[in-house]
Every structure is written in structure tokens, then in C-alpha cells.
Protein backbone atom coordinates (compact mmCIF):
# COMPACT_ATOMS: atom_id res chain seq x y z
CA UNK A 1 0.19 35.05 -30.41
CA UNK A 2 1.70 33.08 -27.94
CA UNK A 3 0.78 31.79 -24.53
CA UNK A 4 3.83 31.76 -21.69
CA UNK A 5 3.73 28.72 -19.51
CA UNK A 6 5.53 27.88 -16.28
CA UNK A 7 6.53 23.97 -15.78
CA UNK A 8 7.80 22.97 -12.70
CA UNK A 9 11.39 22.39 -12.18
CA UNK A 10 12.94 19.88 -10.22
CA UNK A 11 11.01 16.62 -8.72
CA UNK A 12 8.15 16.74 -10.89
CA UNK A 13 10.00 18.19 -14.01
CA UNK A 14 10.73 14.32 -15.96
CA UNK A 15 6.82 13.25 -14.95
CA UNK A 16 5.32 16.58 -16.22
CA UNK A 17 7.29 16.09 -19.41
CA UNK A 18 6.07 12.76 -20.01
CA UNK A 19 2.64 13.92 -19.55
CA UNK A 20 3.07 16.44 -22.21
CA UNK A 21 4.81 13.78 -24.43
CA UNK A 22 1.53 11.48 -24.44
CA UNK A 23 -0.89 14.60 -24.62
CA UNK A 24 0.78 15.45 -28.26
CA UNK A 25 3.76 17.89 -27.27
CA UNK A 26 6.97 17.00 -28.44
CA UNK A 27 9.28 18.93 -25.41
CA UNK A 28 12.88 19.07 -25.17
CA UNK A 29 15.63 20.77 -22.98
CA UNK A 30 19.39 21.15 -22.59
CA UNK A 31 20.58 20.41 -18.97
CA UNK A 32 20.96 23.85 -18.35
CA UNK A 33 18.77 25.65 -19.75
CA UNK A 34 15.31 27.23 -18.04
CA UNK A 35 13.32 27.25 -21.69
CA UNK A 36 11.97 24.14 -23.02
CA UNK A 37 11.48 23.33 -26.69
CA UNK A 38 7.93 22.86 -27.78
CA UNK A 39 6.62 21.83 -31.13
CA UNK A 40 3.90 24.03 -30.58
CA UNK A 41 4.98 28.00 -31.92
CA UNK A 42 2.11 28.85 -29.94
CA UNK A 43 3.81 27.82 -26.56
CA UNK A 44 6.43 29.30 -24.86
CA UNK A 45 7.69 27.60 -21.72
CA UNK A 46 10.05 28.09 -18.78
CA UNK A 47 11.05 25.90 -15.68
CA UNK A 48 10.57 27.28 -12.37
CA UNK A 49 10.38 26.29 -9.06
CA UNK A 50 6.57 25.33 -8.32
CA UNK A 51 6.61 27.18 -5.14
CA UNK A 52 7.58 30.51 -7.50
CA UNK A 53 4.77 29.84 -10.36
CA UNK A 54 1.69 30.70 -8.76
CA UNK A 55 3.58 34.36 -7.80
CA UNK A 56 4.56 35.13 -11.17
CA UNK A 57 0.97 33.92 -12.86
CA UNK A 58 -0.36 36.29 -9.81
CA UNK A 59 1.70 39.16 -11.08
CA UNK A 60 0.89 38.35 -15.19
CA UNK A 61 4.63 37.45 -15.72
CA UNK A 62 3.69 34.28 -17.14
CA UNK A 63 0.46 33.37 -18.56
CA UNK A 64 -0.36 30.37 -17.18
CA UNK A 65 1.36 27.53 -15.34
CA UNK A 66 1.40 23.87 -13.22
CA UNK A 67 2.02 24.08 -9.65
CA UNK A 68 0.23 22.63 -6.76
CA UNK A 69 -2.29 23.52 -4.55
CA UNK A 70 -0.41 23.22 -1.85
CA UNK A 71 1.86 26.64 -3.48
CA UNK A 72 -1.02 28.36 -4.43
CA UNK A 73 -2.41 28.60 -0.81
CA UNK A 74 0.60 29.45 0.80
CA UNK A 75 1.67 32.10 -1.12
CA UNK A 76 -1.97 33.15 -1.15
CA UNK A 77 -1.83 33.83 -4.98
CA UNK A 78 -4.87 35.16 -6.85
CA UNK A 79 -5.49 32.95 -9.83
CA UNK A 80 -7.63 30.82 -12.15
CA UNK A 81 -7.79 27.55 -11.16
CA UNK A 82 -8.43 25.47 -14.37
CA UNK A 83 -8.42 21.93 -14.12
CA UNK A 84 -7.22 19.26 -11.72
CA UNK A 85 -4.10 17.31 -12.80
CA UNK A 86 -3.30 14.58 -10.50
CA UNK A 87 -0.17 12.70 -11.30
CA UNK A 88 3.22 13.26 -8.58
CA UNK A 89 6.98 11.90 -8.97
CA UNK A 90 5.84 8.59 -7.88
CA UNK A 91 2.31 7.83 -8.37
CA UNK A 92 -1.15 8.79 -9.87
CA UNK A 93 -2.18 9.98 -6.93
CA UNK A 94 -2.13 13.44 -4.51
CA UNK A 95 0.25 14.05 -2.26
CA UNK A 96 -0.24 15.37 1.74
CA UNK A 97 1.75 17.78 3.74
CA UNK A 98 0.91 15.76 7.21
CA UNK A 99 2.00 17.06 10.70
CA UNK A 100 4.61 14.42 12.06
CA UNK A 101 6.45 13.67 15.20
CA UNK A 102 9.02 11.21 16.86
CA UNK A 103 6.96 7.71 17.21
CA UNK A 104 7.72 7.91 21.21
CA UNK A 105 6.35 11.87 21.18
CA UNK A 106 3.53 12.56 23.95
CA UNK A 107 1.88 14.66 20.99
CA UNK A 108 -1.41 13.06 20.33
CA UNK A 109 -3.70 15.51 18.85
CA UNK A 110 -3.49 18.78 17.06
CA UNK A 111 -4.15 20.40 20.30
CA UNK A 112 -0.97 19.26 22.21
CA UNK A 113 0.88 20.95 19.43
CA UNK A 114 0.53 24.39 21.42
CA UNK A 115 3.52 26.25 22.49
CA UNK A 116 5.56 23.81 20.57
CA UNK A 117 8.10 24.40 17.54
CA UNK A 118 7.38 23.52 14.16
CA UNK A 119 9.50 22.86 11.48
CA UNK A 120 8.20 23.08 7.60
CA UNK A 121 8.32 24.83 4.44
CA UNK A 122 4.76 25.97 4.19
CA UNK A 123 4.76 28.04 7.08
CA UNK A 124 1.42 30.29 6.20
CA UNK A 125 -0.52 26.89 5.30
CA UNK A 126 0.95 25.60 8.66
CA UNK A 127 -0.79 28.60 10.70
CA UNK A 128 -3.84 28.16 8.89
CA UNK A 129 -3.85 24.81 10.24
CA UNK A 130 -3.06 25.65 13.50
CA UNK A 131 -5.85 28.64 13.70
CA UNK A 132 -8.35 26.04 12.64
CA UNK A 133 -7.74 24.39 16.22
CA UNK A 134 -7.16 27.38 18.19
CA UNK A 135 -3.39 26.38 18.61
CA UNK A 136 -0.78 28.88 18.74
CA UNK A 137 2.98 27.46 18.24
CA UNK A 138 6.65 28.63 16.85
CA UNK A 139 6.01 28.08 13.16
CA UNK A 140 9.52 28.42 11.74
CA UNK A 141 10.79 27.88 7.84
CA UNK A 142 12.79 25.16 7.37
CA UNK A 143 14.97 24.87 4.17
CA UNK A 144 14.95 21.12 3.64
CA UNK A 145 15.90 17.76 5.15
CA UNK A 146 12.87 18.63 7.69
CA UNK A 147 12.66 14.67 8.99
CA UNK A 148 15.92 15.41 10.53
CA UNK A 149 14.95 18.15 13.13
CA UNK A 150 12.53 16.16 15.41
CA UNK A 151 13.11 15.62 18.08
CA UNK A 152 15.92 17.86 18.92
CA UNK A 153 15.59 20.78 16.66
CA UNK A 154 11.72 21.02 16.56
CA UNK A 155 8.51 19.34 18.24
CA UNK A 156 6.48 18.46 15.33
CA UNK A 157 7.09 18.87 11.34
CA UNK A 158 4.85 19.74 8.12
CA UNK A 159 5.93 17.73 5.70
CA UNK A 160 4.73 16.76 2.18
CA UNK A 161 4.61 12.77 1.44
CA UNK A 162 2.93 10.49 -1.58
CA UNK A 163 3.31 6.87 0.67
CA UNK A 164 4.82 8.25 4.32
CA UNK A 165 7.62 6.09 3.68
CA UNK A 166 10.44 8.95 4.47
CA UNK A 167 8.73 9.68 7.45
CA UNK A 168 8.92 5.70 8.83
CA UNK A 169 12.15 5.38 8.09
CA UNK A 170 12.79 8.40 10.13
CA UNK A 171 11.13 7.28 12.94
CA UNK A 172 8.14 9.17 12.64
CA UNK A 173 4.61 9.51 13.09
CA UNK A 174 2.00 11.18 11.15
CA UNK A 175 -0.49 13.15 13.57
CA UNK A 176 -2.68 14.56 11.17
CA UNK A 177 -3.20 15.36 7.57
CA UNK A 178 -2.92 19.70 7.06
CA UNK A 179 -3.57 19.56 2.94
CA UNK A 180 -4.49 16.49 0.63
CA UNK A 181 -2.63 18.27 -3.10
CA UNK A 182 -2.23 18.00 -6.37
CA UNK A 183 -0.84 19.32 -9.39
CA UNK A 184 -3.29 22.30 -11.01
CA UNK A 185 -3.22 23.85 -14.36
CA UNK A 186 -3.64 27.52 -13.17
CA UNK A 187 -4.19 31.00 -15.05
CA UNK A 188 -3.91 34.88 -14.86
CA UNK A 189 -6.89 36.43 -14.66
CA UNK A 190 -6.09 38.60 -17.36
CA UNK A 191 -4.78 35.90 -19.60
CA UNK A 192 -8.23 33.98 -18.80
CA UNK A 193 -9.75 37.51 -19.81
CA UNK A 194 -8.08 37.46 -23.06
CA UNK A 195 -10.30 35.09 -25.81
CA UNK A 196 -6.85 33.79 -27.92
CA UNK A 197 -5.37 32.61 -24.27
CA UNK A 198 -8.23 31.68 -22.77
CA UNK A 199 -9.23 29.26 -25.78
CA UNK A 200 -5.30 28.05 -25.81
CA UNK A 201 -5.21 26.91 -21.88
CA UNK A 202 -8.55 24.87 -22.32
CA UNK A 203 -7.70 22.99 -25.16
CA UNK A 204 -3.97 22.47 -23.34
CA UNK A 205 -6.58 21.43 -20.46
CA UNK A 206 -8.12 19.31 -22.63
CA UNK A 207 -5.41 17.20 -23.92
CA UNK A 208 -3.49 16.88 -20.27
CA UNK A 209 -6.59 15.78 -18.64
CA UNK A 210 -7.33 13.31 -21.30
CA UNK A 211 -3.35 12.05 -21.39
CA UNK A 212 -3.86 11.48 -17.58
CA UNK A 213 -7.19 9.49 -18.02
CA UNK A 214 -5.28 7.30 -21.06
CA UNK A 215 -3.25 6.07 -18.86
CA UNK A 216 -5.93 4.78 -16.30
CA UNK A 217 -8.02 3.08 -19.55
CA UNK A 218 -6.57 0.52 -22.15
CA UNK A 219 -9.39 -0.51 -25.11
CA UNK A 220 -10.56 -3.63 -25.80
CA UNK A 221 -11.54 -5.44 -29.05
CA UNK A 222 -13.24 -8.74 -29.67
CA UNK A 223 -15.40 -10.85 -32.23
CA UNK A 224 -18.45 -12.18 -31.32
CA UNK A 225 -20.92 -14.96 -32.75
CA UNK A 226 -24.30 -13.14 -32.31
CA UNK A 227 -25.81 -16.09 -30.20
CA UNK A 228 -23.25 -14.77 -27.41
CA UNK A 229 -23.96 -11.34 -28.12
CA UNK A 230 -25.85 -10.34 -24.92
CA UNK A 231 -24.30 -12.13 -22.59
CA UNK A 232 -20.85 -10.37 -23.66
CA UNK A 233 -22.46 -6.89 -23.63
CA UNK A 234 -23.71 -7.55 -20.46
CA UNK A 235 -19.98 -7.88 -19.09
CA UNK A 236 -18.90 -5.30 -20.46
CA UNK A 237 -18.17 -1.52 -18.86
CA UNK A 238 -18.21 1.87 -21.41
CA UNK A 239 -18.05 5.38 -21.51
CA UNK A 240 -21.19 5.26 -23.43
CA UNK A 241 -22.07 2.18 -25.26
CA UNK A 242 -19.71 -0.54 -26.78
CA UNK A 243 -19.28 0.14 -30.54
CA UNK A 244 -20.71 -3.29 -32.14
CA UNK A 245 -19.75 -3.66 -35.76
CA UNK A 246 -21.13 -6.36 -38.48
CA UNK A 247 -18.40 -8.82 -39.52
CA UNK A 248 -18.46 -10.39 -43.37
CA UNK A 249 -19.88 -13.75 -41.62
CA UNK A 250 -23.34 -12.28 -40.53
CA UNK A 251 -23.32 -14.49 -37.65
CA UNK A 252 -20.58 -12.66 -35.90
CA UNK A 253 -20.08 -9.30 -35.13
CA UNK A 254 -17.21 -6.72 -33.66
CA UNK A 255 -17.17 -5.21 -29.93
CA UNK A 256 -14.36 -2.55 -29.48
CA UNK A 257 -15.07 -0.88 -25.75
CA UNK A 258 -12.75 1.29 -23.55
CA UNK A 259 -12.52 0.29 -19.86
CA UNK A 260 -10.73 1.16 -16.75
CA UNK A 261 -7.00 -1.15 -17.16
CA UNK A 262 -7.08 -2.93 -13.67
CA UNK A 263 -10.78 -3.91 -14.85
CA UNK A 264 -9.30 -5.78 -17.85
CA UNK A 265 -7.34 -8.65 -16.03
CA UNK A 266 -10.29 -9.79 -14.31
CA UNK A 267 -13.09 -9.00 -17.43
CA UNK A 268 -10.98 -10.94 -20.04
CA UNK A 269 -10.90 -14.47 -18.98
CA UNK A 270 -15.02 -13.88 -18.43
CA UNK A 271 -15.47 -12.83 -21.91
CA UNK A 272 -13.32 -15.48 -22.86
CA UNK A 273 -16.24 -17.75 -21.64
CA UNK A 274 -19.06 -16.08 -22.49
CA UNK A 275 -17.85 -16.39 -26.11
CA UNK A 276 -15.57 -13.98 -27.60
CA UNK A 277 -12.95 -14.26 -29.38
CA UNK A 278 -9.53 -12.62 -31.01
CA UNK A 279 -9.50 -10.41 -27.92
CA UNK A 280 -7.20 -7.58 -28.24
CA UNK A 281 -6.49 -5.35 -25.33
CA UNK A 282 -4.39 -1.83 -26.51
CA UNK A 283 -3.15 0.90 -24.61
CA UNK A 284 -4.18 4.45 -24.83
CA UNK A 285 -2.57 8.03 -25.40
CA UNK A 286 -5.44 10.34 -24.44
CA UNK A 287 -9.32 9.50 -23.54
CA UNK A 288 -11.68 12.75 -23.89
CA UNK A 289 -14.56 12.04 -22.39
């Protein structure tokens, strides 16, 4: 039994990797090749353009597969959407396709965007947009370098940005946000259907999710005299409860807790003074809740 998986190709290829990587998958490929090496037999991967994955886990060609939102909309694909997977090419966060024009543009409002021309890749998610306003406009693909049209070429773009930094240095000005997206883990119905498969996504589910929330938590360990005992619980965050472990010197015990990492700059110093000590902060492969 095997389960065939599409992974992205191209901008998010080295990230998605690197996810797998720290959720337990050892992956590998040559520079040209379109089939990954995974340590898992059970696995069977090929890189694809994410705009083509949701199409081919539509049709059953592949069994499952990572794409965004944003790709399942627009080509209107009929799938399972399993799990949320938020990570990009240069942050932790989603990304937006935003509606943009020239800073100096009279365009104000999605309104004054009728009649006009508009430039973007995700023309069907563009119209949907539109319709959502009542607006009618030229909606017309473009194949790339999209900043470059307005405002000669086009009146307004769609365009997909993580910090709207391409757009400023193009002179541009977001109007409106069209789709807040992120990476999904998504399904064929029939492979969701099918108990092996279906048991084989979640527990890839499971391990990506929890990679993605290591990397957000670090743990923490400490000793504690027991005098200070409940004033350092009381600074302290947990999933549950800290684990608190008896040393060999009864008086002093062992906290070991796992806490969000910008909390830890901050918490540190305070536990410092509340009394613990040999504080050890450690990073984190995977966190399942």
C-alpha cells in the first residue's frame, strides 16, 4: 500500500521540505527530477506546480497533496480539506492575493474598479471578488511579472504578497484584500474513503501540524527549592500542567514546561527571581497537542 502525494514545486518547494525534515521524513531529490526520495515505503511523492495539485487530487491522479487555498478555489476543485498548514517562503504566516494600483490611481474602492482592466493569475477568484460588489471589469490572465502592467497595461492587479513589499517598491497601492491563504493538506474523496489512506494522511497530518507548532514552542527546564515553588508555578504558561519532579535534596524539586518561544525571553529573567535555578531552555521538533 502506498499513498501518492503531490508537493509543491517551485517557491515553496525548499520550506515544504524542511517541514517534512523536522516532522520525521528524511526527503531527497536530484535537480531534475519530479520524484522525491522518502524514507517512508509507504509514500510516494511528486513535485508539481501548486496551481496543478488540487486538479489532479480532484481527478484521483494523486492521492493527496499541499497546495493553497488560494488554488483550490480557483480551479474550483472538489476535495478534502484536511488540516491547515500555515508556513510560506518567507514567514509563518498566510499570504494575500490583494487588489493593487499605481499610488497616484483615482481608484479608491472596489467599486471604482468597474469597467476597468485587471491583470492577475487567479482570474475565477478575481470575478468572485468582483461579483461580491456588483462590479463588472476586463479580468484578463496574466503570466507573471504582474507589478509591471499598472498603469499602462492594466488598471488594477490581483496579486499574491506575504509583507506587500514588491508591491511598494513598485509603486503601488493595496486597495483591498480578495483572499487571506495558506498552505492545506488536501485529499481525494476516494482516497479519504479508503481506511489504509485515510489513516496514512492523518497521521502525515499529525506530524506536519505538530512540526509547525515545534517551531513556535521551545521547553523549558529548571530546579526549584520548594519554598519558591508557587511563586514559580504561578509564572509559568503550559499546555496542561508543568511536570514537577522530586530532586535527591527533598527541598528542591524539577519544573520542565513547554511555552510559546517569544514568551521565553521575557519569562526567564522572572523566574530567575522568583527562585529557580539551572534554567535550560531547548528547542523543539514536533509538539502534539
Amino acid at each position: 500500500m502506498t499513498l501518492r502525494i503531490g508537493l509543491p514545486k517551485g517557491s515553496l518547494q525548499q520550506s515544504t521540505f524542511q517541514l517534512f525534515e523536522r516532522a520525521g521524513y528524511r526527503i531527497s531529490v536530484s535537480s531534475r527530477s519530479y520524484y522525491p526520495d522518502l524514507d517512508d515505503p509507504e509514500l510516494e511523492a511528486v513535485l508539481m506546480r501548486p496551481q496543478e495539485i488540487p486538479r489532479y487530487v480532484n481527478a484521483g491522479a494523486i492521492d493527496a497533496g499541499l497546495t493553497g487555498l488560494d488554488w483550490i478555489v480557483e480551479t474550483r476543485a472538489d476535495v478534502v480539506q484536511v488540516c491547515d498548514l500555515v508556513y510560506s517562503k518567507a514567514t509563518a504566516r498566510s499570504a494575500r492575493w490583494v487588489v493593487a494600483v499605481a499610488e497616484d490611481s483615482a481608484i479608491r474602492t472596489p467599486q471604482d474598479l468597474q469597467g476597468k482592466r485587471i491583470a492577475t493569475e487567479v482570474v475565477n477568484l478575481t470575478r468572485n471578488y468582483l461579483a461580491t460588489f456588483g462590479v463588472t471589469a476586463e479580468v484578463e490572465f496574466s503570466w507573471g511579472a504582474t507589478e509591471v502592467k499598472v498603469p499602462e497595461l492594466a488598471d488594477a492587479i490581483v496579486e499574491i504578497t506575504e509583507t506587500g513589499s514588491s508591491l511598494k517598491a513598485n509603486k503601488l497601492r493595496i486597495l483591498d484584500t480578495v483572499l487571506e491563504t495558506n498552505t492545506k493538506l488536501i485529499a481525494s474523496h476516494a482516497a479519504w474513503e479508503d481506511a489504509w489512506k485515510q489513516k496514512k494522511i492523518g497521521t502525515l497530518a499529525m506530524l506536519l501540524q505538530g512540526a509547525l507548532l515545534g517551531e513556535q514552542k521551545v521547553g523549558l527546564k529548571m530546579n526549584v527549592a520548594r519554598d519558591n515553588l508557587d511563586r514559580v508555578l504561578g509564572l509559568l504558561p503550559a499546555l496542561r500542567q508543568p511536570t514537577v519532579s522530586p530532586l535527591t535534596n527533598t527541598d528542591w524539586v524539577a519544573i520542565e514546561t513547554v511555552l510559546d518561544e517569544r514568551a521565553a525571553r521575557d519569562l526567564i529573567p522572572e523566574l530567575s527571581r522568583a527562585g529557580a535555578e539551572g534554567i535550560v531552555e531547548y528547542p523543539l521538533n514536533k509538539v502534539i497537542p
